[in-house]
Protein backbone atom coordinates (compact mmCIF):
# COMPACT_ATOMS: atom_id res chain seq x y z
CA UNK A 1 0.00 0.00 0.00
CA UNK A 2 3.14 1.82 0.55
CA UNK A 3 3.80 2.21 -3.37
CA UNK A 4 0.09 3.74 -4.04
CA UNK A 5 -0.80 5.68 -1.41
CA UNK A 6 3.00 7.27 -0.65
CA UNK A 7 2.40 6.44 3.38
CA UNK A 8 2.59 3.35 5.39
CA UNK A 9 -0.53 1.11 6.03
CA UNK A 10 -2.38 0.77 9.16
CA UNK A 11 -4.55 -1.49 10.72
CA UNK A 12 -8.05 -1.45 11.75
CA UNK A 13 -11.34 -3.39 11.77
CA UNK A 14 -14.79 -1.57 11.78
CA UNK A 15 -18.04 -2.27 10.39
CA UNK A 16 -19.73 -5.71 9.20
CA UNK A 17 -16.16 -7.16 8.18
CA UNK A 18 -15.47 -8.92 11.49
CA UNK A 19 -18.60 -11.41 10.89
CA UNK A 20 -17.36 -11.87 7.29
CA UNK A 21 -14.45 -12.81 8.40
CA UNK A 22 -15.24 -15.58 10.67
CA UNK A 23 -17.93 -16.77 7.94
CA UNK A 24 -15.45 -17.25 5.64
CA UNK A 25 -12.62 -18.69 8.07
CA UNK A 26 -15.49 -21.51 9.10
CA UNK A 27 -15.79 -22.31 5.40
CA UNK A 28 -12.15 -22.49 4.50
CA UNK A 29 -10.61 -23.21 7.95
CA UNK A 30 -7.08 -23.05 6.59
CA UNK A 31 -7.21 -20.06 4.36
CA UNK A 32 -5.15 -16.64 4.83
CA UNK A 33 -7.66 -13.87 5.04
CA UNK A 34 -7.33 -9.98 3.68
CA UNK A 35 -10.03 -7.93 3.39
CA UNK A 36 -9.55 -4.54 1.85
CA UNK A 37 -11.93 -1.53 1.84
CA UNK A 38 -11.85 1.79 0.68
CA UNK A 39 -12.76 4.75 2.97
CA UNK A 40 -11.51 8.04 3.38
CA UNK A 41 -12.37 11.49 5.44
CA UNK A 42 -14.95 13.04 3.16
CA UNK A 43 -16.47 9.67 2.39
CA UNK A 44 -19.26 9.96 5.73
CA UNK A 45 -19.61 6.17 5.63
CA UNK A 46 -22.96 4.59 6.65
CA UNK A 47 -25.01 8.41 5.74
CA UNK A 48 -27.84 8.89 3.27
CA UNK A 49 -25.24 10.69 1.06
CA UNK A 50 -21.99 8.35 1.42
CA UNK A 51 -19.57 8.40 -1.30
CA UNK A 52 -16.11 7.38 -2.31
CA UNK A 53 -13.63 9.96 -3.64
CA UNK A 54 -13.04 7.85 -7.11
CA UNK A 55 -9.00 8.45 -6.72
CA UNK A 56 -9.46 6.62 -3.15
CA UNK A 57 -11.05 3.89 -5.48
CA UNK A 58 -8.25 3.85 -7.96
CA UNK A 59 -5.09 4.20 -5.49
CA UNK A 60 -7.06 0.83 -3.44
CA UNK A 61 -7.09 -1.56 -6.90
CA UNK A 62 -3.58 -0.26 -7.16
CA UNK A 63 -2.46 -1.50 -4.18
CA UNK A 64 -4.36 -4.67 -4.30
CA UNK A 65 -2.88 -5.25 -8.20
CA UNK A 66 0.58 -4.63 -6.50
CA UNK A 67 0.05 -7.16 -3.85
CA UNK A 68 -1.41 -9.77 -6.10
CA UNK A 69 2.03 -9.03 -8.30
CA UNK A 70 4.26 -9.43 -5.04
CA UNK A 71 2.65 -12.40 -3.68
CA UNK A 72 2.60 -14.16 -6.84
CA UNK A 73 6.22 -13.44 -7.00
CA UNK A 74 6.79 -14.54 -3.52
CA UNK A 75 4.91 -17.40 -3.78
CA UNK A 76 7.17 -19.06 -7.09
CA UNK A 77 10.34 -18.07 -5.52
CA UNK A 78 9.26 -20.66 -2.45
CA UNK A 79 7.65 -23.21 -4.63
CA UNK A 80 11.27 -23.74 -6.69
């Protein structure tokens, strides 16, 4: 996220994602899970009028097209 956004990442969990989460961890038990969602100051999340800035939108599939690259990358060099 580093490489689109220009700052380091943090961490957080809000809304309906914890639930998801453990839905999906029951169903595949020993899958890795990442869940990514955009939100950012202006955005007022969860009000009649909620919207995403569309360069928020752009920089997120950047960084998840970067760490699709990297983990593919990652995951040949280990396989051989």
């Amino acid at each position: 996220m580093k490489e689109s956004y220009g700052i380091e990442a943090t961490t957080f969990g809000q809304g309906a994602s914890p639930g998801l989460a453990n839905a999906f961890a029951r169903a595949l038990p020993r899958a890795e899970l990442l869940m990514l969602g955009v939100s950012e100051p202006l955005c007022a999340v969860h009000e009649p009028n909620e919207s995403v800035d569309p360069n928020e939108i752009e920089q997120m599939a950047l960084s998840l097209a970067l760490f699709l690259r990297d983990f593919a990358d990652k995951t040949k060099a280990s396989s051989g």
